[in-house]
N, C-alpha and C. Protein backbone atom coordinates (compact mmCIF):
# COMPACT_ATOMS: atom_id res chain seq x y z
N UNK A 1 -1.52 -5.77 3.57
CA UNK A 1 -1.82 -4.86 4.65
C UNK A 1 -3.31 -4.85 4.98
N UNK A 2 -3.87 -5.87 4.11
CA UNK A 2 -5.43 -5.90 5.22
C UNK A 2 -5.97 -5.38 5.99
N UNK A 3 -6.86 -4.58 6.26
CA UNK A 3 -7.12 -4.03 7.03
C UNK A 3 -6.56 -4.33 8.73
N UNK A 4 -5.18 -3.87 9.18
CA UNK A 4 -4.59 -3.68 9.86
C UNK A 4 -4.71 -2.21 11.00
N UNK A 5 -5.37 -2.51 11.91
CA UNK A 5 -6.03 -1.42 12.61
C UNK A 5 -4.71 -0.65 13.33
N UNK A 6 -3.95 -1.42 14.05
CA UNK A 6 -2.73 -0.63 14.60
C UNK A 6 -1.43 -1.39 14.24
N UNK A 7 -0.79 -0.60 14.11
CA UNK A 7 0.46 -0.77 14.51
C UNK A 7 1.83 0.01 14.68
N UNK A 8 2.16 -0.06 15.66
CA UNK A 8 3.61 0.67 16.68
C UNK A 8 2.40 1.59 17.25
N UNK A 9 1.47 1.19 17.58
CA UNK A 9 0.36 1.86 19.10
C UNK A 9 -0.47 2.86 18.30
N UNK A 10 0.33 3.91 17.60
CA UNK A 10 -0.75 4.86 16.84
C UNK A 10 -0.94 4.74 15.39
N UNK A 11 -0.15 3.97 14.90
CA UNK A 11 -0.41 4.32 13.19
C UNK A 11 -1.42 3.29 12.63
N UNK A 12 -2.38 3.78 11.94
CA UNK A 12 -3.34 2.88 11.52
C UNK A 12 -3.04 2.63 9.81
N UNK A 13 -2.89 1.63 9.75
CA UNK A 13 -3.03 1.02 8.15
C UNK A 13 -3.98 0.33 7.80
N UNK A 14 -4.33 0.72 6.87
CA UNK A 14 -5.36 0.04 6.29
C UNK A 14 -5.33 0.01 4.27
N UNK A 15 -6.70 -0.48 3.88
CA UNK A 15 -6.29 -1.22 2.24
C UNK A 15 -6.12 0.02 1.36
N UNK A 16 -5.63 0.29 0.48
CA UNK A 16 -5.64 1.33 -0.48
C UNK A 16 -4.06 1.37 -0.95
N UNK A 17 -3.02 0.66 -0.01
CA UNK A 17 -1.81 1.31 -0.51
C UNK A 17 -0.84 0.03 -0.26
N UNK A 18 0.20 -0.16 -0.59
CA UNK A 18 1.90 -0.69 -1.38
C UNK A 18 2.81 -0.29 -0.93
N UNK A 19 3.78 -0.88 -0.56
CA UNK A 19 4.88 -0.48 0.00
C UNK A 19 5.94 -0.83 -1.45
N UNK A 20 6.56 -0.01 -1.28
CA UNK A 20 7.80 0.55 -2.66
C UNK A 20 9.32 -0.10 -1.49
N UNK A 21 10.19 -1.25 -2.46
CA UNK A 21 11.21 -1.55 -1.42
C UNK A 21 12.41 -1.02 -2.70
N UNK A 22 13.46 -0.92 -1.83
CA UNK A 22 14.84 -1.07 -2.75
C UNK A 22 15.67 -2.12 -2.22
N UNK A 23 16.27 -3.05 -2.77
CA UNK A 23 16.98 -3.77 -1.78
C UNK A 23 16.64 -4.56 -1.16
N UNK A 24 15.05 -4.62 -0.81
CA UNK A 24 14.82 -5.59 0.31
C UNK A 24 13.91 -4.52 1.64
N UNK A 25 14.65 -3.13 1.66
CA UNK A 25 14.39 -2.15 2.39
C UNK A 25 13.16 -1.34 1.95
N UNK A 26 12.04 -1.42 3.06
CA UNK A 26 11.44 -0.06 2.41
C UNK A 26 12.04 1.23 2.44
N UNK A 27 11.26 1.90 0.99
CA UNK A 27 11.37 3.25 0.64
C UNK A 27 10.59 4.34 0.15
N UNK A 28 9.37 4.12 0.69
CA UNK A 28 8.41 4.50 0.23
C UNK A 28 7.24 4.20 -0.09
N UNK A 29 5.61 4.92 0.16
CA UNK A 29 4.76 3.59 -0.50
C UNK A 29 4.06 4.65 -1.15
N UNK A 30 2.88 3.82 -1.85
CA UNK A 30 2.26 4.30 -3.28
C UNK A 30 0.33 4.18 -2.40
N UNK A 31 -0.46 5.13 -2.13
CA UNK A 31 -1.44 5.21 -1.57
C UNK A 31 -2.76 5.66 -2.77
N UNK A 32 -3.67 5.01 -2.87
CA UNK A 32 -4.53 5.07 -3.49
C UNK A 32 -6.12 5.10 -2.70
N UNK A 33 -7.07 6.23 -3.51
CA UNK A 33 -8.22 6.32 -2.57
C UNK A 33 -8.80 6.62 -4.15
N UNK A 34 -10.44 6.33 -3.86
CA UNK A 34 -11.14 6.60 -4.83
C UNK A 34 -11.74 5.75 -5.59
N UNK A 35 -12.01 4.66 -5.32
CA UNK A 35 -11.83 3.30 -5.88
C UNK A 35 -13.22 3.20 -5.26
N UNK A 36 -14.34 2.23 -5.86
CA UNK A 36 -15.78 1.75 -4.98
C UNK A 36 -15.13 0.73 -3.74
N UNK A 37 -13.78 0.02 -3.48
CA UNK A 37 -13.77 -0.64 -2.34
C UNK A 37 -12.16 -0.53 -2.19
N UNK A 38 -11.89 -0.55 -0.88
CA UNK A 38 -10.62 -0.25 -0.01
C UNK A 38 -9.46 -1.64 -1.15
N UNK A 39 -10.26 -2.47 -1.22
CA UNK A 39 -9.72 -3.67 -2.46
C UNK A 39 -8.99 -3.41 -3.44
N UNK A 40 -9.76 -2.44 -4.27
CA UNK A 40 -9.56 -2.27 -5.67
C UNK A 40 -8.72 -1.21 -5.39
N UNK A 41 -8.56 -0.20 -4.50
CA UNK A 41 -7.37 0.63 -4.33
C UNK A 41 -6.12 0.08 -3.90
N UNK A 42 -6.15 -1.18 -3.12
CA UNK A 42 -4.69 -1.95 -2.34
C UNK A 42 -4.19 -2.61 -4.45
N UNK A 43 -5.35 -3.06 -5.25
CA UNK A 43 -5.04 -3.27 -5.92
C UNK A 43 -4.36 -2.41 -7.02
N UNK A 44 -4.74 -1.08 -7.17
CA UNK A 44 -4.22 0.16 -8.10
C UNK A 44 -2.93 0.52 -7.63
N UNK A 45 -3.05 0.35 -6.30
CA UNK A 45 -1.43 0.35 -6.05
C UNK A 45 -0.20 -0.46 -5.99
N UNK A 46 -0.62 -1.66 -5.74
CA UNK A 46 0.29 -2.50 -6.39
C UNK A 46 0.77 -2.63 -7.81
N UNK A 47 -0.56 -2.19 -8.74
CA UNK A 47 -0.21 -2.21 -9.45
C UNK A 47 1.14 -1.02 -10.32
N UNK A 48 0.50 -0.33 -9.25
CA UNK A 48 1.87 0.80 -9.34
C UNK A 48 3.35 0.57 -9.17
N UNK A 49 3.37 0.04 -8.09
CA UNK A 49 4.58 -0.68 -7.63
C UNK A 49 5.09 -1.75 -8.68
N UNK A 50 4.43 -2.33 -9.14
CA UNK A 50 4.85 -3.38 -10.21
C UNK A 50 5.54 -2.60 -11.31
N UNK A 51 4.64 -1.78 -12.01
CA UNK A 51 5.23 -0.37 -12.79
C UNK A 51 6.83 0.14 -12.21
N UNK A 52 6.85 0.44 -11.02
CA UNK A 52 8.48 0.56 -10.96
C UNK A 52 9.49 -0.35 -11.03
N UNK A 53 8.78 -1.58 -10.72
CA UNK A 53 9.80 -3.11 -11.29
C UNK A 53 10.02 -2.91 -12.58
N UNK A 54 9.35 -2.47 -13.42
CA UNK A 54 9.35 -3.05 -15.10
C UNK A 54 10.48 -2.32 -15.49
């Protein structure tokens, strides 16, 4: 999700967060702030997400 400025016209995404799937489907995502770069938060959250695989 790279710094992704729009998308569907108003929603802005950007680095800090993970999308959580079931199925194939999203269901949720895992958002992280606090980190010295937008990086290392896209990274804390994945790593989260990985945590619900295990």
């Amino acid at each position: 999700m790279k710094h992704i400025e729009k998308l569907s016209g108003r929603t802005r995404a950007r680095t800090g967060g993970a999308p959580v799937t079931a199925e194939g489907a999203p269901v949720a995502g895992i958002g992280v702030a606090g980190a010295p770069s937008g990086d290392l938060d896209e990274r804390f959250a994945r790593a989260g997400v990985a945590a619900l695989d295990a």
